[in-house]
N, C-alpha and C. Protein backbone atom coordinates (compact mmCIF):
# COMPACT_ATOMS: atom_id res chain seq x y z
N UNK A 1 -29.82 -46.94 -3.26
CA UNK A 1 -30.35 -47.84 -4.28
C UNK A 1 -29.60 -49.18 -4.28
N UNK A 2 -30.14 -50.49 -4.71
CA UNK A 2 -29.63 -51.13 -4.89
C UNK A 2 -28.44 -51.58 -6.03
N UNK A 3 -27.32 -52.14 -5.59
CA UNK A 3 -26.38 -52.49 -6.20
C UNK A 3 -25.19 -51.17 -6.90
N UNK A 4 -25.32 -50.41 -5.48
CA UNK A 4 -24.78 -48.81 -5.78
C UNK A 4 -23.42 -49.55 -5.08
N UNK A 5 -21.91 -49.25 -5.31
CA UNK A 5 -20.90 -49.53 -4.69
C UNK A 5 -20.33 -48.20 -4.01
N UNK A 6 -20.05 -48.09 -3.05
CA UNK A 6 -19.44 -46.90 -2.08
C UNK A 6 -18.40 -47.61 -1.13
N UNK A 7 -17.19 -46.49 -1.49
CA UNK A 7 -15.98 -47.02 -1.29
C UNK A 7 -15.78 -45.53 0.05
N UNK A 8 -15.57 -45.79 0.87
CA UNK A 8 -15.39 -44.43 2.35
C UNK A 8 -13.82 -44.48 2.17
N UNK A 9 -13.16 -44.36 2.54
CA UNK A 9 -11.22 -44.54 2.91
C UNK A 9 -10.86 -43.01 2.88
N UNK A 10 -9.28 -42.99 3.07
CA UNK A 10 -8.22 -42.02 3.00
C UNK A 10 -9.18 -40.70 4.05
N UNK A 11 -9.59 -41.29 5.23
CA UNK A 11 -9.72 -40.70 6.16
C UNK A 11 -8.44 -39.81 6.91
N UNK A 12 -8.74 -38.71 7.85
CA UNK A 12 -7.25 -38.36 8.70
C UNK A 12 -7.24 -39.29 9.68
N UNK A 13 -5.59 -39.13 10.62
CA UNK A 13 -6.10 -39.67 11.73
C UNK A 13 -6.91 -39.18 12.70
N UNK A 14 -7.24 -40.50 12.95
CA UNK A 14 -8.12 -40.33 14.79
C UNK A 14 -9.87 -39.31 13.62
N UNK A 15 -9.79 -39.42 12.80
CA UNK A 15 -11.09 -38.70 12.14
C UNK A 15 -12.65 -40.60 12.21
N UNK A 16 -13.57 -39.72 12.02
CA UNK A 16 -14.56 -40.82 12.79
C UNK A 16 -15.70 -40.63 11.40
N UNK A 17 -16.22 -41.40 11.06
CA UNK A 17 -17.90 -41.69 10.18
C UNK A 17 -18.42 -41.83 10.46
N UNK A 18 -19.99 -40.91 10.22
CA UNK A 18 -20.91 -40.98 11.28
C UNK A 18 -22.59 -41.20 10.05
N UNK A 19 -22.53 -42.25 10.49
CA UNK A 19 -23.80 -43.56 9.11
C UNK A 19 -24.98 -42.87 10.01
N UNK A 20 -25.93 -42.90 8.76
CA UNK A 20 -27.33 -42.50 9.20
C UNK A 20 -28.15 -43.73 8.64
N UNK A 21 -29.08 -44.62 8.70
CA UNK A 21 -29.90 -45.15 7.89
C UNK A 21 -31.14 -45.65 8.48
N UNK A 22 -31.78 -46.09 7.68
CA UNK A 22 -33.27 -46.29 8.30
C UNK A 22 -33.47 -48.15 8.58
N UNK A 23 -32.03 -48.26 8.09
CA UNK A 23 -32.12 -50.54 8.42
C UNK A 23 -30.85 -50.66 9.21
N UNK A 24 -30.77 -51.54 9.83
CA UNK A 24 -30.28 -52.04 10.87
C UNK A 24 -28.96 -52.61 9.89
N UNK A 25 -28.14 -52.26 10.48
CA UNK A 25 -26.68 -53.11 9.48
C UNK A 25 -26.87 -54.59 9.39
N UNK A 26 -26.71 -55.66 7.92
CA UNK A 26 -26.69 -57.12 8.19
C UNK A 26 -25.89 -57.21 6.95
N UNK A 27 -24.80 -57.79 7.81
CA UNK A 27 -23.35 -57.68 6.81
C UNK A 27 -23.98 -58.73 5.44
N UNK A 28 -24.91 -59.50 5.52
CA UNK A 28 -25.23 -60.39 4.63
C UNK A 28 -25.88 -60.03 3.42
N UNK A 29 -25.92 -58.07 3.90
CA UNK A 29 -27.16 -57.63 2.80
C UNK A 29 -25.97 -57.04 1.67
N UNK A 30 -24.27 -56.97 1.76
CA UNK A 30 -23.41 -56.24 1.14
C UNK A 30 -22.36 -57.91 0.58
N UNK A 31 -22.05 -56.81 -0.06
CA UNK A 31 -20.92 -57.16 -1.16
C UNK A 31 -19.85 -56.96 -0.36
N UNK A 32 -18.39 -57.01 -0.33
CA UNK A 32 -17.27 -56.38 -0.14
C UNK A 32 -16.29 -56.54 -0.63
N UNK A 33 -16.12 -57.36 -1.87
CA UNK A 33 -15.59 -57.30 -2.96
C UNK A 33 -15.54 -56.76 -4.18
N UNK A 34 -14.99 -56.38 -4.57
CA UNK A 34 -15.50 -55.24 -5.74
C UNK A 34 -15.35 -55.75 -7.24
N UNK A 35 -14.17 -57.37 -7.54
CA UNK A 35 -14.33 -58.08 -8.68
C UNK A 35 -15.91 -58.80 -8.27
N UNK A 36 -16.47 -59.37 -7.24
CA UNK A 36 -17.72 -60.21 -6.68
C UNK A 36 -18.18 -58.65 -7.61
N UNK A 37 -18.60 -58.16 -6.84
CA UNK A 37 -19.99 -56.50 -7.32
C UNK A 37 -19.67 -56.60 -8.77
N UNK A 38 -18.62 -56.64 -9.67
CA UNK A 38 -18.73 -56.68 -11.10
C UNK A 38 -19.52 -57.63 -11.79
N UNK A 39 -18.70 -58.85 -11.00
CA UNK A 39 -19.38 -60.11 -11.90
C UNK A 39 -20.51 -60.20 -11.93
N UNK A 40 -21.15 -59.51 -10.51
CA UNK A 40 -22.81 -59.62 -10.37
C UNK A 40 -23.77 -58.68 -11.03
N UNK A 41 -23.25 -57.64 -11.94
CA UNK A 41 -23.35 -56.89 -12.16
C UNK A 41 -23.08 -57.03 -13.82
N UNK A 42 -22.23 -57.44 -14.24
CA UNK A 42 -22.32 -57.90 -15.50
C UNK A 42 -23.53 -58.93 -15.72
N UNK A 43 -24.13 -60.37 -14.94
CA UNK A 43 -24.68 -61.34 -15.21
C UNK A 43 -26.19 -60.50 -14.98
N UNK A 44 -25.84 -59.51 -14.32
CA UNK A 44 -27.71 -58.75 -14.31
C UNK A 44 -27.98 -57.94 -15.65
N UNK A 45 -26.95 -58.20 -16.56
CA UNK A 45 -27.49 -57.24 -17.65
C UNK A 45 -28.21 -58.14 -18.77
């Protein structure tokens, strides 16, 4: 859904993530800030 935040980390080592999705990655479509995702997120209410 849109404007869902998901945080991956505290992986083991040498351990790997394996993304499934139906769109093509475009770094332009994400956030990666997480004060940015608030503020935008407060002004949508």
């Amino acid at each position: 859904p849109a404007m869902m935040w998901r945080s991956i980390d505290n992986f083991s080592t040498n351990s790997v993530v394996f993304v499934l999705s139906s769109e093509l990655y475009d770094p332009t479509d994400y956030i990666e800030d997480f004060n940015e995702y608030k503020a935008l997120l407060s002004n949508n209410d």
